[in-house]
C-alpha atoms as a PDB file:
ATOM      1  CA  UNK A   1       0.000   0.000   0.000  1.00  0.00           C
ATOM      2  CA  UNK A   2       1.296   3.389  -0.754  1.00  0.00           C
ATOM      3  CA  UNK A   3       2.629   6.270   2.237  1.00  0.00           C
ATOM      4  CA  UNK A   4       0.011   8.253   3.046  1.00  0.00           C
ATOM      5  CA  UNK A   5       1.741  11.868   3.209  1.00  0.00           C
ATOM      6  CA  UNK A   6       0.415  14.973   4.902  1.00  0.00           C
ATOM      7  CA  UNK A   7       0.274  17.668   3.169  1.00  0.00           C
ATOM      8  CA  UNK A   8       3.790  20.231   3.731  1.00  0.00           C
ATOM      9  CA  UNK A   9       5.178  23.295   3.767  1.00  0.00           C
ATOM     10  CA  UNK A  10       8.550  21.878   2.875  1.00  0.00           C
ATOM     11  CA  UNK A  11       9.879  22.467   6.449  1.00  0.00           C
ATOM     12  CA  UNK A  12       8.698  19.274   7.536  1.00  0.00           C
ATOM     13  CA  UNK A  13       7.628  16.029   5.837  1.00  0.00           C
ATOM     14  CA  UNK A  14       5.087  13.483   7.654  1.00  0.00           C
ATOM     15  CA  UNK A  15       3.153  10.947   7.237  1.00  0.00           C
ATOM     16  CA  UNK A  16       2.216   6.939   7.524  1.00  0.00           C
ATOM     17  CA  UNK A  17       2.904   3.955   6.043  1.00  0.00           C
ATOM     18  CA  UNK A  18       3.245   0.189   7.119  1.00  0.00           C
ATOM     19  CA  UNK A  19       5.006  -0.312  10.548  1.00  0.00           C
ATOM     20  CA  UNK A  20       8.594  -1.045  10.342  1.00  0.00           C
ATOM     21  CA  UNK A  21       8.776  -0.253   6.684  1.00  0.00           C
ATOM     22  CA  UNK A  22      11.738   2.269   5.231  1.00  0.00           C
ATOM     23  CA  UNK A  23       9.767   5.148   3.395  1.00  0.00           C
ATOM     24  CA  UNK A  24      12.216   6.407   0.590  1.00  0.00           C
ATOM     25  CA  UNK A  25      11.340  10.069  -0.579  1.00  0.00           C
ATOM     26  CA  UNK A  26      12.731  11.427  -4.074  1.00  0.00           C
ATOM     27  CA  UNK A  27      12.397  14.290  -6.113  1.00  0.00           C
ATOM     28  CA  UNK A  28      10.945  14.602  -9.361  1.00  0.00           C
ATOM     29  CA  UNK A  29      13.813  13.456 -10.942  1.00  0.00           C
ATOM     30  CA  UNK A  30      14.166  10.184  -8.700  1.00  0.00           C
ATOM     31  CA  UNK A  31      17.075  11.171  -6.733  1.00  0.00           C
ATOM     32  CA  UNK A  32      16.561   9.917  -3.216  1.00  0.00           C
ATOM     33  CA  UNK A  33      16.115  12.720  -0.596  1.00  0.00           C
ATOM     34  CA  UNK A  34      15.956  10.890   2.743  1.00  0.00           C
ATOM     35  CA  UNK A  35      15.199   7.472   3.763  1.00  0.00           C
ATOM     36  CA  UNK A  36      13.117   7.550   7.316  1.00  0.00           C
ATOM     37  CA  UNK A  37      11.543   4.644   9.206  1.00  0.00           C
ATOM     38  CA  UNK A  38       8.127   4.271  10.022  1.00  0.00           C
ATOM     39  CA  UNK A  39       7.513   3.191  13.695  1.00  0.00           C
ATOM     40  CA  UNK A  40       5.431   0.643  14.962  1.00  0.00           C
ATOM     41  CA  UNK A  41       2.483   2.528  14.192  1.00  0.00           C
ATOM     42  CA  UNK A  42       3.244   3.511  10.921  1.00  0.00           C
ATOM     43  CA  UNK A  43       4.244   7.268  11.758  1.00  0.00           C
ATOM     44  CA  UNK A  44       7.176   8.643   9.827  1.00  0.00           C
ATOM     45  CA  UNK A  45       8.552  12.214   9.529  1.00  0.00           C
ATOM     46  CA  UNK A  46      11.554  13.859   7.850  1.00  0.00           C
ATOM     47  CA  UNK A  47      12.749  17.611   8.417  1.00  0.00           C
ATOM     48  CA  UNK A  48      15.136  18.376   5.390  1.00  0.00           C
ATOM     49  CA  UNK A  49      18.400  20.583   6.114  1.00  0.00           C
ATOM     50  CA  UNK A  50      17.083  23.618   4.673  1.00  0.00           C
ATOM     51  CA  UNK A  51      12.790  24.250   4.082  1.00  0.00           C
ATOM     52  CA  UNK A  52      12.133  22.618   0.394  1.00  0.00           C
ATOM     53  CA  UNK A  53      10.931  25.759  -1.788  1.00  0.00           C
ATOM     54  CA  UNK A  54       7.066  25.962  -2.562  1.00  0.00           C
ATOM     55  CA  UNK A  55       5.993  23.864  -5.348  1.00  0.00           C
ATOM     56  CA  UNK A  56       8.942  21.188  -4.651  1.00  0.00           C
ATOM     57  CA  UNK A  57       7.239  17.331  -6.180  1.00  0.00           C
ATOM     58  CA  UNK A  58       7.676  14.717  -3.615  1.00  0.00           C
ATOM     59  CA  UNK A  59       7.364  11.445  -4.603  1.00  0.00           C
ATOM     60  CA  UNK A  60       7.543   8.945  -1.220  1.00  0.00           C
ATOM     61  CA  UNK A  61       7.257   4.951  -1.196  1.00  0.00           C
ATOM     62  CA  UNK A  62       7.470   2.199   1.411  1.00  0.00           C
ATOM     63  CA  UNK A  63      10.067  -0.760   1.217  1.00  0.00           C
ATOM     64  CA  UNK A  64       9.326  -3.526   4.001  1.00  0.00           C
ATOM     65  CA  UNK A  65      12.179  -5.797   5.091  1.00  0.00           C
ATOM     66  CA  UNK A  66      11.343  -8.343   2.801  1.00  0.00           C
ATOM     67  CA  UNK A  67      12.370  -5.277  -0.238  1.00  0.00           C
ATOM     68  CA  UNK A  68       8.838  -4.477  -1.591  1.00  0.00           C
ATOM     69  CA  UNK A  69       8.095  -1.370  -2.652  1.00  0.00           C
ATOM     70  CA  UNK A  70       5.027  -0.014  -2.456  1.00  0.00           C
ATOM     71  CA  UNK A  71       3.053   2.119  -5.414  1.00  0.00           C
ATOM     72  CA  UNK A  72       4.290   5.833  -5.326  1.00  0.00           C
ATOM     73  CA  UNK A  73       2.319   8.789  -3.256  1.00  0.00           C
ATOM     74  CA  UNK A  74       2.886  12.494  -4.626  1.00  0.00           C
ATOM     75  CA  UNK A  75       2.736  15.249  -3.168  1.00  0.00           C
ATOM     76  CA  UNK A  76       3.599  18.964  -3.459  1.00  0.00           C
ATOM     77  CA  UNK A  77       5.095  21.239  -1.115  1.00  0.00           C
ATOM     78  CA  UNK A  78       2.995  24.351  -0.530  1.00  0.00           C
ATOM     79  CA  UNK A  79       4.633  27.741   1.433  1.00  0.00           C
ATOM     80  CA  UNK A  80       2.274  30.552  -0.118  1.00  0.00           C
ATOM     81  CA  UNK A  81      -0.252  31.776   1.860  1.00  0.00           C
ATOM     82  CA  UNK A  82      -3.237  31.849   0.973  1.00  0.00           C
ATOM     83  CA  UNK A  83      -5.296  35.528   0.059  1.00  0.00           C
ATOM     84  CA  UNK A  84      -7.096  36.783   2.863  1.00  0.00           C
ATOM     85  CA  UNK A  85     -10.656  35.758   3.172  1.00  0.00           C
ATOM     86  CA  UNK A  86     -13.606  38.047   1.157  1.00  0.00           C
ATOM     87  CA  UNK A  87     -16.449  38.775   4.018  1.00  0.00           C
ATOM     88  CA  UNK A  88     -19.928  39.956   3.126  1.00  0.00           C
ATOM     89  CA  UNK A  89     -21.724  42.245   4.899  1.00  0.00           C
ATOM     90  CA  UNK A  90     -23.287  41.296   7.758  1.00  0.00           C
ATOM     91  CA  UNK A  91     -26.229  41.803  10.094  1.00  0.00           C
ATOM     92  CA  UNK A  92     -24.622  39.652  12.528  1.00  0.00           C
ATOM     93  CA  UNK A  93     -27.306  37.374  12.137  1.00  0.00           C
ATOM     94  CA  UNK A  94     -25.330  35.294   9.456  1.00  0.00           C
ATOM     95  CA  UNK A  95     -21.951  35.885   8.057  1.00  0.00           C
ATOM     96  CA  UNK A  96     -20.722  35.138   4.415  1.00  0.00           C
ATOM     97  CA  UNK A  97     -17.812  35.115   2.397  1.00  0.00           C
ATOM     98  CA  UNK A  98     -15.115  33.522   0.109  1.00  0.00           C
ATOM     99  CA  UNK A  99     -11.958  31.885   0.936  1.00  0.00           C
ATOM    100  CA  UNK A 100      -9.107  29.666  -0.445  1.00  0.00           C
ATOM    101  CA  UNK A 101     -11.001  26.488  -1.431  1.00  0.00           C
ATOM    102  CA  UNK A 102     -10.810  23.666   1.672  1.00  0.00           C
ATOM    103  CA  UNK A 103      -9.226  26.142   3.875  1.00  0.00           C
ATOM    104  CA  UNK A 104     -10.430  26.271   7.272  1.00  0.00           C
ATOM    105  CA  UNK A 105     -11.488  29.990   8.259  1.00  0.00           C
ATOM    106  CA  UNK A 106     -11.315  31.516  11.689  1.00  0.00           C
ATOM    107  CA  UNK A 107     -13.121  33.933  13.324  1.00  0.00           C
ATOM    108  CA  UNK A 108     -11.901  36.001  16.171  1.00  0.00           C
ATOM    109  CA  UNK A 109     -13.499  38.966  17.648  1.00  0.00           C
ATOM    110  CA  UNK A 110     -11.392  42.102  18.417  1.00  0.00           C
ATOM    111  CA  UNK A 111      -9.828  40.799  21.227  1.00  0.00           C
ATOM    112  CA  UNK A 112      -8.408  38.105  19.436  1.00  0.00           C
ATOM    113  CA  UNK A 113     -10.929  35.361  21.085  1.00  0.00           C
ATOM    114  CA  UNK A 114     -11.902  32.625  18.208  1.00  0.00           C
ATOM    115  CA  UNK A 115     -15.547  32.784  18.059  1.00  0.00           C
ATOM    116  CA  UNK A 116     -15.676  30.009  14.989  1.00  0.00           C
ATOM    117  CA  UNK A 117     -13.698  28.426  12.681  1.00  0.00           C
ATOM    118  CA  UNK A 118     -15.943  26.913   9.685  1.00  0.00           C
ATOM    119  CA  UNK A 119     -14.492  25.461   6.141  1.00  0.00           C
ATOM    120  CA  UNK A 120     -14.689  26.701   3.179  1.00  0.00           C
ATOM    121  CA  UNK A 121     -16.070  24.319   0.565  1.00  0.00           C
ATOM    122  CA  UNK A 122     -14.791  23.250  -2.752  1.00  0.00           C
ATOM    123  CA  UNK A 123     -15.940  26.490  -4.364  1.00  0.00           C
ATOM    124  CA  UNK A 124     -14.508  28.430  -1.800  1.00  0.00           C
ATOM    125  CA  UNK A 125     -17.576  29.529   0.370  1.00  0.00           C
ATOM    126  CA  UNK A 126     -17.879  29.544   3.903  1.00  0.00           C
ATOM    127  CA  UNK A 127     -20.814  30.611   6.191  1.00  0.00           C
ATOM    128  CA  UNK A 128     -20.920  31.034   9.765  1.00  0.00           C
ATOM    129  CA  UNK A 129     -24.394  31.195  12.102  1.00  0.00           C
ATOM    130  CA  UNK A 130     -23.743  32.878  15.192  1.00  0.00           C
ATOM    131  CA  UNK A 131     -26.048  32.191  18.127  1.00  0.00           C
ATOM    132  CA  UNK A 132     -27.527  34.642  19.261  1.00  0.00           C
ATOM    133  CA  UNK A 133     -26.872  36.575  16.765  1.00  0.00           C
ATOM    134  CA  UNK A 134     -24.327  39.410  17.118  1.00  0.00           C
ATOM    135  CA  UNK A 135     -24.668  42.316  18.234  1.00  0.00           C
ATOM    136  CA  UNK A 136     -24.445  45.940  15.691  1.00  0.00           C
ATOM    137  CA  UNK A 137     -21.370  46.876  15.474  1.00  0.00           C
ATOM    138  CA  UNK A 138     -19.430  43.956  16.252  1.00  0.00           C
ATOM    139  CA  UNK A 139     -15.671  44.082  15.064  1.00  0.00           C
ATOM    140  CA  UNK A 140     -14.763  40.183  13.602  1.00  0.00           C
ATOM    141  CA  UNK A 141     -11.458  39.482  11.976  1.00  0.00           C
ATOM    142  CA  UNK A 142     -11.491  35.988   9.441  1.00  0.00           C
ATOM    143  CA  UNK A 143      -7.931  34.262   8.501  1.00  0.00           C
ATOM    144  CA  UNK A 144      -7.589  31.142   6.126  1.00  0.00           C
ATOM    145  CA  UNK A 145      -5.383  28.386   7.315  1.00  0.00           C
ATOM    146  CA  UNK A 146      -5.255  25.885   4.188  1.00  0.00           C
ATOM    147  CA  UNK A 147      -4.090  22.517   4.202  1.00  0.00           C
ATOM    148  CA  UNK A 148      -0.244  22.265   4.566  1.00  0.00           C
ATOM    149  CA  UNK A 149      -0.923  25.067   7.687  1.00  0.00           C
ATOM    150  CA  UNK A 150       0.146  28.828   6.029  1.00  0.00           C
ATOM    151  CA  UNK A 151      -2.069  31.141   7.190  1.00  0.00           C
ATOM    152  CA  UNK A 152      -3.121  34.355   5.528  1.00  0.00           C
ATOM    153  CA  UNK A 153      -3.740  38.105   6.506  1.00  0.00           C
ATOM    154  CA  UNK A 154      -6.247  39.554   8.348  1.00  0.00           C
ATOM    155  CA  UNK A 155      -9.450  40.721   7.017  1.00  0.00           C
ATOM    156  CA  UNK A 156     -11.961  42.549   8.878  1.00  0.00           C
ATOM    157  CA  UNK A 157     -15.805  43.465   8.954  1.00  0.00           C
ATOM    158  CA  UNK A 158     -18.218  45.168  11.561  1.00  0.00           C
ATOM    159  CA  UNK A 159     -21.651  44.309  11.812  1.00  0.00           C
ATOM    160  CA  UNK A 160     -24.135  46.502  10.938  1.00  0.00           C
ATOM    161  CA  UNK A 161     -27.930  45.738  12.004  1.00  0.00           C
ATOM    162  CA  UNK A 162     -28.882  49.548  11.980  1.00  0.00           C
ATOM    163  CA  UNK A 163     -31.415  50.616   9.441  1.00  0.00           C
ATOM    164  CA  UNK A 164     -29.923  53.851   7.184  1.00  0.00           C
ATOM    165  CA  UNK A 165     -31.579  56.891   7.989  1.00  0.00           C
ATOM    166  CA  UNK A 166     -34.434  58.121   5.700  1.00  0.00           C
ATOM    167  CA  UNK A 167     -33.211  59.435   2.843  1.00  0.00           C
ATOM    168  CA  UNK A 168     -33.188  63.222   1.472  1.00  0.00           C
ATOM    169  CA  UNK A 169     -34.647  63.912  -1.600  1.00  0.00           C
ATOM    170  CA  UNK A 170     -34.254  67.049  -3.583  1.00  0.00           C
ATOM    171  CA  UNK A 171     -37.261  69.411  -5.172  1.00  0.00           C
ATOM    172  CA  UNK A 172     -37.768  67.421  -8.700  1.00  0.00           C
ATOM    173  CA  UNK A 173     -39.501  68.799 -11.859  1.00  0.00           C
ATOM    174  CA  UNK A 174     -40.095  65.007 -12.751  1.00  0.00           C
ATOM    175  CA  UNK A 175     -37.023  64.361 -15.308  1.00  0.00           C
ATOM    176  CA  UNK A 176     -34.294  63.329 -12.792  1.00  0.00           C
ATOM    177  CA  UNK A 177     -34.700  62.730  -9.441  1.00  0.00           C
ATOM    178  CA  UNK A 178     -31.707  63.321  -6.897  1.00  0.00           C
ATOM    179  CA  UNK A 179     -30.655  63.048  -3.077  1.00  0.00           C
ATOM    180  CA  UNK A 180     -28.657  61.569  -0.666  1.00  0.00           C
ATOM    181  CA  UNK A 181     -28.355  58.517   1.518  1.00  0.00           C
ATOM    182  CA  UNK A 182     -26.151  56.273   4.034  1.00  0.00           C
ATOM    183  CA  UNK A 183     -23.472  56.082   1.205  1.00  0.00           C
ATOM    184  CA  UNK A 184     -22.700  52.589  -0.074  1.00  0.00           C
ATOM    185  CA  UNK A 185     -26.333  51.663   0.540  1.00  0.00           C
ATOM    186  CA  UNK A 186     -29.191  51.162  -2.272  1.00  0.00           C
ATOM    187  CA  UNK A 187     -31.719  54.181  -2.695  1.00  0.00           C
ATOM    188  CA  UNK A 188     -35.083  52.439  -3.744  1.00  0.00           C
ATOM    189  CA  UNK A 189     -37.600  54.534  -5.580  1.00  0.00           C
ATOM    190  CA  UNK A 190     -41.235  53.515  -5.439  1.00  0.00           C
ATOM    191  CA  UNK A 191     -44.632  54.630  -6.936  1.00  0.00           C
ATOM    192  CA  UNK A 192     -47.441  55.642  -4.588  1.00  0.00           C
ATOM    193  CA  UNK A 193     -48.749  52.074  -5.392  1.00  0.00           C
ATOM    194  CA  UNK A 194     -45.543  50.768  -3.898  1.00  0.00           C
ATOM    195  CA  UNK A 195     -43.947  49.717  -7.315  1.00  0.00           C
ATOM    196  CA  UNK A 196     -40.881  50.025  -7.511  1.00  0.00           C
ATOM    197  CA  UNK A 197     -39.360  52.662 -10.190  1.00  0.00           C
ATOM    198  CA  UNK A 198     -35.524  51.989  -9.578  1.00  0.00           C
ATOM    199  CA  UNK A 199     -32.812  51.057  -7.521  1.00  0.00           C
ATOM    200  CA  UNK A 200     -29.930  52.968  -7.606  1.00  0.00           C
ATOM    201  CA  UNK A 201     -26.775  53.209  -5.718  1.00  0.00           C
ATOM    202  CA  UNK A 202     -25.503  55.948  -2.968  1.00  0.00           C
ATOM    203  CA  UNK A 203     -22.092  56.702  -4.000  1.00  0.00           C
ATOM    204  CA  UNK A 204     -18.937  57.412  -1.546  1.00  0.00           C
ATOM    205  CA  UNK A 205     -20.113  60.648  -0.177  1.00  0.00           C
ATOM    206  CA  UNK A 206     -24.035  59.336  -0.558  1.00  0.00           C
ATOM    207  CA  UNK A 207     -25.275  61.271  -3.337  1.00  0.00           C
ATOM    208  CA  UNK A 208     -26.977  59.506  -5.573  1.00  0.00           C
ATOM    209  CA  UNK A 209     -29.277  60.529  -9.005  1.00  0.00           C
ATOM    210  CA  UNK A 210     -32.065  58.727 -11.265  1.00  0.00           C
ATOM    211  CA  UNK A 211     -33.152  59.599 -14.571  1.00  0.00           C
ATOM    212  CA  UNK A 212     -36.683  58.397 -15.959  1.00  0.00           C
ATOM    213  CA  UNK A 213     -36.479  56.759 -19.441  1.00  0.00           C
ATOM    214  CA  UNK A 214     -39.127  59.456 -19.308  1.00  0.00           C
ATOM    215  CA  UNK A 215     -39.870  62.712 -17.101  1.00  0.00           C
ATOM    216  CA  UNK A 216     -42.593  62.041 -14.895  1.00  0.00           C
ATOM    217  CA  UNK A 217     -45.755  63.471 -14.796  1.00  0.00           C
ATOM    218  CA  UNK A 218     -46.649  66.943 -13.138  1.00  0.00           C
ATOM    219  CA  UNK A 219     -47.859  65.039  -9.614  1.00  0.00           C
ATOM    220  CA  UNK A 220     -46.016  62.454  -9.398  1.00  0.00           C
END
């Protein structure tokens, strides 16, 4: 049976294989880096002399004392970081966002205290529940640890369950329509039937403008 071999950074190599057995790790080219044993449970490491750059092929086998060598496992060592995590906006009720795919995300609050860690699935989404749910204004930094254990920057949100303030809307002959809002947030326009007209975005400084594919009517 071929090694099983975690996945590495290239600073250390581990992994398990059948107990007693020599595992024999080469390079891509088949020159033999190290030859380790595996205990009696089948654990084997090997730390090289110097960390094996990011994106080094590994390709390890087990010999047992009768000579045979098993099939060939392959790995390949990862050092790069992964990109910080992408969080949503939140509530606080739920919180969203992308990650490195199969990474595991953590969530610490301001202080540092881990409030979750949840994974992020083959696509590279990961969603969190808190309960209760948190509280406005909550500071939460997210980190991606992926698989061989590098660990990316911070990112950081603050939950916001506070409703904008009304918006202000300017004097309007009917052919554009203009105000301001909570900028960043979505300006919905509505008929006095409650249809809605347009949605239009509050820019930086929360101005935001609407033009009818025609000018309304005197009234309106």
């Amino acid at each position: 049976e071929a090694p099983k071999v975690d996945p590495s950074k290239g600073d250390v190599v581990t992994g398990t294989a059948e107990a007693g057995s020599t595992v024999i790790i080469k390079d891509k080219d088949g020159n033999v880096l190290a030859e380790v044993p595996a205990d009696d449970k089948g654990d084997w490491s090997w730390t090289p002399d110097a960390p094996l750059a990011d994106g080094t092929e590994l390709n390890v086998t087990a010999k047992d004392e009768a000579g045979n060598e098993s099939p060939s496992t392959q790995i390949v060592t990862d050092s790069s970081a992964p990109s910080a995590p992408v969080v949503n906006p939140s509530k606080g009720d739920v919180v969203t966002g992308t990650a490195e795919a199969g990474s595991t995300v953590t969530i610490t609050d301001k202080d540092g205290t881990v409030l979750a860690t949840v994974k992020a699935d083959d696509q590279g989404n990961f969603s969190w529940t808190p309960s209760p749910a948190l509280a406005d204004e909550t500071e939460l930094n997210f980190t991606a640890t992926d698989a061989a254990g590098n660990v990316s920057e911070k990112s950081t949100i603050v939950t916001d369950s506070s409703a904008p303030a009304a918006p202000k809307v300017d004097p309007s002959k009917g052919d554009v329509v203009t105000g301001t809002a909570e900028a960043g947030s979505t300006v919905i326009i509505k008929d006095k039937d409650g249809n809605v007209l347009a949605e239009v975005p509050a820019d930086d400084k929360g101005d935001w403008s609407w033009t009818p594919d025609a000018p309304l009517a005197d009234g309106t």
